[in-house]
C-alpha atoms as a PDB file:
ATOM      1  CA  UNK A   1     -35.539 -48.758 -86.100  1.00  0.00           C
ATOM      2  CA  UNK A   2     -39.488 -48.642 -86.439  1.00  0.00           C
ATOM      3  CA  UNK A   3     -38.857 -52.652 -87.716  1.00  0.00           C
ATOM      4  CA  UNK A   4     -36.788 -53.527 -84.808  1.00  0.00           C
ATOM      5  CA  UNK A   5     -39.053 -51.904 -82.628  1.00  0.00           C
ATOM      6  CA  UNK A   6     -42.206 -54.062 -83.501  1.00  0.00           C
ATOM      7  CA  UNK A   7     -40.695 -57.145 -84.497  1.00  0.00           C
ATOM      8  CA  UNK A   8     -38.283 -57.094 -80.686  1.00  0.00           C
ATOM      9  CA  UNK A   9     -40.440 -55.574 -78.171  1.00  0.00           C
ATOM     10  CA  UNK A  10     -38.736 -56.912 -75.054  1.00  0.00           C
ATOM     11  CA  UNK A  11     -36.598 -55.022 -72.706  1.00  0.00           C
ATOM     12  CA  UNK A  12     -33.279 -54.323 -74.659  1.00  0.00           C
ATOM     13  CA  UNK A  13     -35.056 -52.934 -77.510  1.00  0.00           C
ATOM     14  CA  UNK A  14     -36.908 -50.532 -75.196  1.00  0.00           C
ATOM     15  CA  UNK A  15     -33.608 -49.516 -73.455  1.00  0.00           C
ATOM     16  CA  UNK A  16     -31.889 -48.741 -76.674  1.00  0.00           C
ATOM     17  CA  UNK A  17     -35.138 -46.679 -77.967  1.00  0.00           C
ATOM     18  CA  UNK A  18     -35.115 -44.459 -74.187  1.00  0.00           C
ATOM     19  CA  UNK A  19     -31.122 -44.542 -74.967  1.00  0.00           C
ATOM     20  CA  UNK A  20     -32.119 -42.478 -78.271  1.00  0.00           C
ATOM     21  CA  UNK A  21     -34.862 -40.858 -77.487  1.00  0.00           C
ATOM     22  CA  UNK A  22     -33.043 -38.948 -74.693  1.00  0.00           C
ATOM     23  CA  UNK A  23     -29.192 -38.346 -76.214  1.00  0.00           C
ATOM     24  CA  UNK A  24     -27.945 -34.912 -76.407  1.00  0.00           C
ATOM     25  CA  UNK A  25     -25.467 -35.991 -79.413  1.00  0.00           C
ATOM     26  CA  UNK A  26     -27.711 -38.219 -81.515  1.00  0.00           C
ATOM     27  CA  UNK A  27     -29.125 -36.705 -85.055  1.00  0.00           C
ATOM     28  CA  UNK A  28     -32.926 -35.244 -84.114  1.00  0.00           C
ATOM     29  CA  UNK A  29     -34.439 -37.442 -87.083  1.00  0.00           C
ATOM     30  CA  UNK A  30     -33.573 -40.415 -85.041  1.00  0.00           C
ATOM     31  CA  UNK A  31     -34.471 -39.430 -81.698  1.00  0.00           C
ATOM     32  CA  UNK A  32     -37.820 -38.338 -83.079  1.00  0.00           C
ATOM     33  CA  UNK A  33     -38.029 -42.082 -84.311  1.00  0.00           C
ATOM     34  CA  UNK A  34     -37.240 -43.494 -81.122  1.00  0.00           C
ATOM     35  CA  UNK A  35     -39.597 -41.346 -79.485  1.00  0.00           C
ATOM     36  CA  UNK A  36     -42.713 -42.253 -81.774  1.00  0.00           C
ATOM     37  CA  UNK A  37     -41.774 -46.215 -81.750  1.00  0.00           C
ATOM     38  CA  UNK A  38     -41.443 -45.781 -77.922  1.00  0.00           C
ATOM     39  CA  UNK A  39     -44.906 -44.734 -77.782  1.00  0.00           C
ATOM     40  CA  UNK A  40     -46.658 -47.393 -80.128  1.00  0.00           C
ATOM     41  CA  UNK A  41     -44.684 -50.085 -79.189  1.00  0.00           C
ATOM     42  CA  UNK A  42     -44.013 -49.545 -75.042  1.00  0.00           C
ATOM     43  CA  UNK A  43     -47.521 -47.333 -73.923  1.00  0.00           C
ATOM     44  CA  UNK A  44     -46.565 -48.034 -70.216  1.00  0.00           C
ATOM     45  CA  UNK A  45     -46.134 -45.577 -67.160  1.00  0.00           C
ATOM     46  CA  UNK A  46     -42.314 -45.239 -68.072  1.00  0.00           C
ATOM     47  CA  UNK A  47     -42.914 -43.860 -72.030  1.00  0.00           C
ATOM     48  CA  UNK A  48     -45.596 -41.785 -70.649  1.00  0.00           C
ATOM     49  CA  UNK A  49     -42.721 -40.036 -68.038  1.00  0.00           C
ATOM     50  CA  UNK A  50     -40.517 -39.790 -70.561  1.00  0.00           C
ATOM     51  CA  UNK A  51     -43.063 -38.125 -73.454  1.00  0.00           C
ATOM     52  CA  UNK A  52     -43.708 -35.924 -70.765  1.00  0.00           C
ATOM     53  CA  UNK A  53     -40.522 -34.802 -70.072  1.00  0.00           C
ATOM     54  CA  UNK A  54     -39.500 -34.263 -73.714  1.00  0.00           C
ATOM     55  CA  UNK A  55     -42.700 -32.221 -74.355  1.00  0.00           C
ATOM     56  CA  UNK A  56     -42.112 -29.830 -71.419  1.00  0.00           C
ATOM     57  CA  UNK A  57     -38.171 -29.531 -71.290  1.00  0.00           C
ATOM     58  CA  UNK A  58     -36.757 -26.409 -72.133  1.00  0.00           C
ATOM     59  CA  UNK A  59     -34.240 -27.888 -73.841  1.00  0.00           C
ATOM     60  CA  UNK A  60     -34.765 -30.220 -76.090  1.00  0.00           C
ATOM     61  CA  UNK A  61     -35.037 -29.888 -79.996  1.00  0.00           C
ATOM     62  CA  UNK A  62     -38.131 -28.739 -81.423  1.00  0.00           C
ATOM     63  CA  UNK A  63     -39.038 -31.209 -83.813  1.00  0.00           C
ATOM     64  CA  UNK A  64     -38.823 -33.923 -80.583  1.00  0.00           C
ATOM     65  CA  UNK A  65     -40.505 -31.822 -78.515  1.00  0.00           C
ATOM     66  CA  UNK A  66     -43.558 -31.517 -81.225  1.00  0.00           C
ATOM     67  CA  UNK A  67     -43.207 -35.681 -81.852  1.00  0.00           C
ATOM     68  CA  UNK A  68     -43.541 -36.211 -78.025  1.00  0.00           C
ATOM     69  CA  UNK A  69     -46.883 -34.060 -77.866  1.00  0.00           C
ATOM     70  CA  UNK A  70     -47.854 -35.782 -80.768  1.00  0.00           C
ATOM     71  CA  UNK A  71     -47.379 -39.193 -79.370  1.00  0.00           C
ATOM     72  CA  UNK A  72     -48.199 -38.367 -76.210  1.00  0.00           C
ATOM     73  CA  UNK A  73     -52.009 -36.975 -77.348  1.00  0.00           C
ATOM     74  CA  UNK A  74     -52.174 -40.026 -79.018  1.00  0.00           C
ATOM     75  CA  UNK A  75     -51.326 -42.714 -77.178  1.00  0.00           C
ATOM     76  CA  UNK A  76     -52.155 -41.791 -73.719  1.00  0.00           C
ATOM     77  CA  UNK A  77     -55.754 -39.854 -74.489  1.00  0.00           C
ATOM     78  CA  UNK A  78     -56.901 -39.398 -70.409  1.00  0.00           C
ATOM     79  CA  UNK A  79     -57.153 -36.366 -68.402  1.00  0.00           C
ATOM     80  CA  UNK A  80     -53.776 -35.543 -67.388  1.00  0.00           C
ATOM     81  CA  UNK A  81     -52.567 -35.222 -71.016  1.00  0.00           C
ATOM     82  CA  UNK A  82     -55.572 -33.246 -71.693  1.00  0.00           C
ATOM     83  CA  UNK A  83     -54.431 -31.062 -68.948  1.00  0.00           C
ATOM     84  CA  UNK A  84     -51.103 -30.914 -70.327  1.00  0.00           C
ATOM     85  CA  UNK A  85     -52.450 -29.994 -73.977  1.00  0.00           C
ATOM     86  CA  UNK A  86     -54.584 -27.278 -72.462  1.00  0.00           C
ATOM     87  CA  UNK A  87     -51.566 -25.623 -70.539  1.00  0.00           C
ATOM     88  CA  UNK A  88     -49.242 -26.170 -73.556  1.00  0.00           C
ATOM     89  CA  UNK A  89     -51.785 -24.309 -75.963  1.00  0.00           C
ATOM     90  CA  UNK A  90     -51.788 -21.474 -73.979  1.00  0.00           C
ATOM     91  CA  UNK A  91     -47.908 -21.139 -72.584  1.00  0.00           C
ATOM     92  CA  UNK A  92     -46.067 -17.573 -73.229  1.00  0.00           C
ATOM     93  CA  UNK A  93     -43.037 -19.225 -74.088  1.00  0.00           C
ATOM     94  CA  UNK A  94     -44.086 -21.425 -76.182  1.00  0.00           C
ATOM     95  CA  UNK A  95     -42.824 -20.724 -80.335  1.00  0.00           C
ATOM     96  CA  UNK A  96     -45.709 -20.841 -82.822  1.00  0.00           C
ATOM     97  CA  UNK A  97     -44.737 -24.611 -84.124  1.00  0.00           C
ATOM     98  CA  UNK A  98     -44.776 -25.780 -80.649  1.00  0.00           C
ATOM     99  CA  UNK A  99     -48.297 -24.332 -80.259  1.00  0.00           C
ATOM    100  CA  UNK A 100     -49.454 -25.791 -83.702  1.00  0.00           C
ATOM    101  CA  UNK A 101     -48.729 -29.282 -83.038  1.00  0.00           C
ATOM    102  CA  UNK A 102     -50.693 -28.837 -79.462  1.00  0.00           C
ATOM    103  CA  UNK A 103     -53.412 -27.212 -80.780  1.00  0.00           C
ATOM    104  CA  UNK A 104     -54.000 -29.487 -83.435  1.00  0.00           C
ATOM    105  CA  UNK A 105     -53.762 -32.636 -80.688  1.00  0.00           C
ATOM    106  CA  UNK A 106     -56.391 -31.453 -78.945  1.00  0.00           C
ATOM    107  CA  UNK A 107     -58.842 -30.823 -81.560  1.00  0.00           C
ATOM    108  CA  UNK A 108     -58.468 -34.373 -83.212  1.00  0.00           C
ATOM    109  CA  UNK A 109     -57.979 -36.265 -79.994  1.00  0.00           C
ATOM    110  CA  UNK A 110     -60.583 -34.312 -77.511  1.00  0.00           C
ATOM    111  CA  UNK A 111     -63.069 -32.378 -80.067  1.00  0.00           C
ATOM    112  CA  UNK A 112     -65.937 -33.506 -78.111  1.00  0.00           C
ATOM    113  CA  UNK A 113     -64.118 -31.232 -74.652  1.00  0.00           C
ATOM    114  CA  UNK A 114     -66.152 -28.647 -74.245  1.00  0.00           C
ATOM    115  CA  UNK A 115     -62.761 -27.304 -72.600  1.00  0.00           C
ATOM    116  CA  UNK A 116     -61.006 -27.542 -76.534  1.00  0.00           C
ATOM    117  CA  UNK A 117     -63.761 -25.935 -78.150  1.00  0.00           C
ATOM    118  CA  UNK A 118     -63.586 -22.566 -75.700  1.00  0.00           C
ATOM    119  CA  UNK A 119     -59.858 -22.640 -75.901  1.00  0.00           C
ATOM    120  CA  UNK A 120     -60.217 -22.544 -79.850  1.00  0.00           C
ATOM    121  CA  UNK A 121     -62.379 -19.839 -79.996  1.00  0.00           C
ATOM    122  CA  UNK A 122     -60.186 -17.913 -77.654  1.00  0.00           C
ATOM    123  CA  UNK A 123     -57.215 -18.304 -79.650  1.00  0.00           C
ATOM    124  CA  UNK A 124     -58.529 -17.959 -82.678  1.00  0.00           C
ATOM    125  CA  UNK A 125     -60.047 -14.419 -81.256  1.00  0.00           C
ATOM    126  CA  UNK A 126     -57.124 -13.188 -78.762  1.00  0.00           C
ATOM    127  CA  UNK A 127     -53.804 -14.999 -79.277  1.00  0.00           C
ATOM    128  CA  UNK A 128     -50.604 -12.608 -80.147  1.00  0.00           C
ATOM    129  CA  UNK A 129     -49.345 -15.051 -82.859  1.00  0.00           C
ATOM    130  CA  UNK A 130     -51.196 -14.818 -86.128  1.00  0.00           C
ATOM    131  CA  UNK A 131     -50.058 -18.517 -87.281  1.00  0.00           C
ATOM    132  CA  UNK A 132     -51.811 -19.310 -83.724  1.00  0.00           C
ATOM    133  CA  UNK A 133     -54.878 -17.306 -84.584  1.00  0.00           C
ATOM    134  CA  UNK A 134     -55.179 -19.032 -88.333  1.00  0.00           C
ATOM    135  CA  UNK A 135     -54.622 -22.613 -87.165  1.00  0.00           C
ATOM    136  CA  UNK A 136     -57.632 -21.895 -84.382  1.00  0.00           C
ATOM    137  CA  UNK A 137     -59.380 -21.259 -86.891  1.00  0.00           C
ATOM    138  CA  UNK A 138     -58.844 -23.964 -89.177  1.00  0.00           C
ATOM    139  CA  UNK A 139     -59.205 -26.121 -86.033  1.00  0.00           C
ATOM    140  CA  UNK A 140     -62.512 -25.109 -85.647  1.00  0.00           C
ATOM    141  CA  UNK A 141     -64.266 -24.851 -89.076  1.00  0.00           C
ATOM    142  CA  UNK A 142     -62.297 -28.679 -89.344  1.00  0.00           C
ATOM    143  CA  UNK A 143     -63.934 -30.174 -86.216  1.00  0.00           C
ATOM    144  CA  UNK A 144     -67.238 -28.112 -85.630  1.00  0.00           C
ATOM    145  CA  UNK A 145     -68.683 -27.640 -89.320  1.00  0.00           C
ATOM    146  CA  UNK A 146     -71.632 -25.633 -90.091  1.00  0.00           C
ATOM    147  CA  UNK A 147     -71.965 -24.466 -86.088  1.00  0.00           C
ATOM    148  CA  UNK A 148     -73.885 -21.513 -86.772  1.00  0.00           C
ATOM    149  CA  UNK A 149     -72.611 -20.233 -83.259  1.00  0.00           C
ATOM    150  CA  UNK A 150     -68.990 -20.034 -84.697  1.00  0.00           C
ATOM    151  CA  UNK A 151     -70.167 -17.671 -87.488  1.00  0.00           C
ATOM    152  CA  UNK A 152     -68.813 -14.426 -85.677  1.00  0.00           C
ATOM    153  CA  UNK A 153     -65.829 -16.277 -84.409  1.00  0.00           C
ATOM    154  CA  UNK A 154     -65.002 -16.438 -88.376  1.00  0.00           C
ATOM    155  CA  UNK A 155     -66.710 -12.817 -89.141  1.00  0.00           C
ATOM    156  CA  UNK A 156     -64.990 -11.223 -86.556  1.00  0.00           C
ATOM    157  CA  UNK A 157     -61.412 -12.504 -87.527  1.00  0.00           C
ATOM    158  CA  UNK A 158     -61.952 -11.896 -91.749  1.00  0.00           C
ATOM    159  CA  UNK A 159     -63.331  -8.608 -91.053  1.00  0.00           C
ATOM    160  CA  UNK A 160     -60.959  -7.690 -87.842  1.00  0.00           C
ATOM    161  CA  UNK A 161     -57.749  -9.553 -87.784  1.00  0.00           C
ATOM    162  CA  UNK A 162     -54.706  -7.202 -87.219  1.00  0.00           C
ATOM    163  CA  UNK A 163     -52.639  -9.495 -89.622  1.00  0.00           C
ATOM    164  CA  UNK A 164     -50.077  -6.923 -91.830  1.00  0.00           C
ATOM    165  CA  UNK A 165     -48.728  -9.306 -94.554  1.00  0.00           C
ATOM    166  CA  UNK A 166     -49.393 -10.928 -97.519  1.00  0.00           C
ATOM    167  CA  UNK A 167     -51.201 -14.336 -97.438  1.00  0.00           C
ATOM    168  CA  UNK A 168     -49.585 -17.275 -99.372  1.00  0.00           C
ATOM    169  CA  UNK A 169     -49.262 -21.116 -98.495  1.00  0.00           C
ATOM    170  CA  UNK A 170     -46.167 -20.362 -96.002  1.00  0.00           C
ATOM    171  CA  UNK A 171     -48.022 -17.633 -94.261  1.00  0.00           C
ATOM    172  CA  UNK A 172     -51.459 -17.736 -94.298  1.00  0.00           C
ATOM    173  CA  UNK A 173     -53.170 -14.688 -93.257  1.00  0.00           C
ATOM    174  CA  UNK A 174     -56.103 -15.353 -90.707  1.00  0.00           C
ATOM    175  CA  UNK A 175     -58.371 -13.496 -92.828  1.00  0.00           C
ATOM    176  CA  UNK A 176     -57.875 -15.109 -95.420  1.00  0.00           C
ATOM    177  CA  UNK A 177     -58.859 -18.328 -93.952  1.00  0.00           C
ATOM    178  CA  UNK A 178     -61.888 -17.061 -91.948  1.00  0.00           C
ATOM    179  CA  UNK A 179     -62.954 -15.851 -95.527  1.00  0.00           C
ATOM    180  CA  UNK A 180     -62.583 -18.841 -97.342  1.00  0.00           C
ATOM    181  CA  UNK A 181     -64.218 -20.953 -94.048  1.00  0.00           C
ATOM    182  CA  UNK A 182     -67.282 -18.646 -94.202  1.00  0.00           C
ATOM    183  CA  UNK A 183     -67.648 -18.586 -98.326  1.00  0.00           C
ATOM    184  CA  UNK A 184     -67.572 -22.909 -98.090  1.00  0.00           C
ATOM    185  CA  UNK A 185     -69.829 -23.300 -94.825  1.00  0.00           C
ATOM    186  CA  UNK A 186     -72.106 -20.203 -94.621  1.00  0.00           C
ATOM    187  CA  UNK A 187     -72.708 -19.261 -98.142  1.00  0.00           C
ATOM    188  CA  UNK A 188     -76.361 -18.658 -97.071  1.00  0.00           C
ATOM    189  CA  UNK A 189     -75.540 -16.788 -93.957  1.00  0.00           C
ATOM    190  CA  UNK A 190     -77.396 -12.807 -94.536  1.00  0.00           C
ATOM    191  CA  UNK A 191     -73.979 -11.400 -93.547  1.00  0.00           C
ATOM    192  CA  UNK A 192     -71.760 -13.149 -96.326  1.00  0.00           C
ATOM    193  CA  UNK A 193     -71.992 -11.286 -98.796  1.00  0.00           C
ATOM    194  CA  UNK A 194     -71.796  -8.031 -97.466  1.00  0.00           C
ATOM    195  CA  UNK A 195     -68.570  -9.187 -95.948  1.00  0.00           C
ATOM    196  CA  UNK A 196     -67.343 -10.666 -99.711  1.00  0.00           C
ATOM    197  CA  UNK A 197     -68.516  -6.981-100.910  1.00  0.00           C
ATOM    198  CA  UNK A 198     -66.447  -5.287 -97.837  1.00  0.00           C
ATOM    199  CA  UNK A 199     -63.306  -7.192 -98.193  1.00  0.00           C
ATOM    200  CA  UNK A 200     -63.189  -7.413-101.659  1.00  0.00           C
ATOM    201  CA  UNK A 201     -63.250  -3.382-101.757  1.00  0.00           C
ATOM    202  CA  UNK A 202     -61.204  -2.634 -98.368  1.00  0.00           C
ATOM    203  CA  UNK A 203     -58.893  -5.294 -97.095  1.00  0.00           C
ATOM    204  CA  UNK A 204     -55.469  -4.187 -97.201  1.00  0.00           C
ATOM    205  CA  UNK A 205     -54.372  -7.448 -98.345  1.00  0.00           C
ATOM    206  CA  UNK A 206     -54.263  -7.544-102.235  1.00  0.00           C
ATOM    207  CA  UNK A 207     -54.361 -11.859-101.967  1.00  0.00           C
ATOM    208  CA  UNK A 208     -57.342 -11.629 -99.606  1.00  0.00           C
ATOM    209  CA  UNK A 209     -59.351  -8.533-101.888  1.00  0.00           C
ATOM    210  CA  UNK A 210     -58.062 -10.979-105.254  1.00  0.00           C
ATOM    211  CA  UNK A 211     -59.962 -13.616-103.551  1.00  0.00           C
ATOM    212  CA  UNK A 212     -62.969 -12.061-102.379  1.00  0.00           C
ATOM    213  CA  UNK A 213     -63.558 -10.266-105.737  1.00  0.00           C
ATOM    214  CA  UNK A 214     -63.094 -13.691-107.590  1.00  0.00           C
ATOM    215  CA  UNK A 215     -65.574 -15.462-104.730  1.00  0.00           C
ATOM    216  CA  UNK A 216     -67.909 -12.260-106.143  1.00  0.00           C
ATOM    217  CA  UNK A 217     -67.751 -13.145-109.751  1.00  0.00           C
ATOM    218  CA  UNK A 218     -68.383 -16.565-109.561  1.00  0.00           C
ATOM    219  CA  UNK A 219     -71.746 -15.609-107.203  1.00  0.00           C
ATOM    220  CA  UNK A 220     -72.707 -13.356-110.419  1.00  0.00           C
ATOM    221  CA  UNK A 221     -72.809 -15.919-112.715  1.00  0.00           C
END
């Protein structure tokens, strides 16, 4: 498809991709295909309706709905979709994937928004969804490293985060990661090793108080 797509790019290509890209009974693999070859091979008014459409339906599958915001941030990177992004990122109904795909969009495409920074900080401080809270903050130490004005974003969330599991690679606890941000970018800072002492000692997560004691060692040597 993604061959026939830049090799034919006339009208009977693009009706077959929309004719994909919008069937109820067609396997989600390739509709996510015809959406993304939609976008980087037709970027007109038309694809833009349509990525639209997909990213705000109600029903539609999830893995289209996250490849139209993803195409959509990409390929048409104006105000509107900002808009869009911004609205997305903070919807009620929205599932934690859905949100991780939009939050991610707007960091990489519209870092320099002084709109995407606030809306980082306040979901990496305030949103109900932890995987929200611990992509915010990967968001942030990604796009705005060494701000020293983000310091107590990440302080507050390893120190305070209400997170109650285990941290591994499938479910990262937010303290964890505001941890590990803090130890790579303000090793200096007068409060970091208080905190390493602190969570090390206290945190009721054994990963998080393994990694804070071996973050300890490695200072002692």
């Amino acid at each position: 498809m993604a061959q026939l797509a830049q090799a034919y790019k006339d009208d009977s290509t693009k009706t077959l991709l929309l004719q994909l890209a919008t069937a109820k009974d067609v396997d989600s693999f390739v509709q996510q295909t015809a959406v993304a070859q939609l976008a980087q091979a037709y970027k007109d008014d038309s694809t833009k309706t349509l990525l639209l459409q997909l990213a705000t339906a109600k029903d539609v599958d999830s893995f289209v709905q996250r490849t139209a915001v993803a195409q959509l941030a990409q390929a048409y990177k104006d105000d509107s979709t900002k808009t869009l992004l911004l609205k997305l990122a903070t919807a009620q109904d929205n599932n934690w994937y859905m949100q991780e795909i939009v939050v991610k969009q707007l960091a990489q495409v519209y870092k320099n928004d002084l709109d995407t920074k606030t809306l980082l900080r306040q979901l990496a401080s305030a949103d109900e969804d932890y995987f929200v809270r611990g992509i915010a903050v990967q968001q942030l130490a990604k796009v705005y490293k060494f701000q020293s004005e983000l310091f107590e974003i990440y302080y507050n969330c390893a120190a305070n985060d209400p997170f109650e599991h285990s941290h591994d690679d499938i479910i990262p606890n937010p303290r964890r990661v505001a941890l590990e941000i803090i130890v790579k970018q303000y090793p200096q800072h007068e409060l970091t090793l208080p905190l390493l002492c602190d969570r090390a000692e206290n945190d009721p997560d054994e990963q998080v108080r393994k990694y804070a004691q071996k973050k300890l060692a490695e200072l002692e040597k």
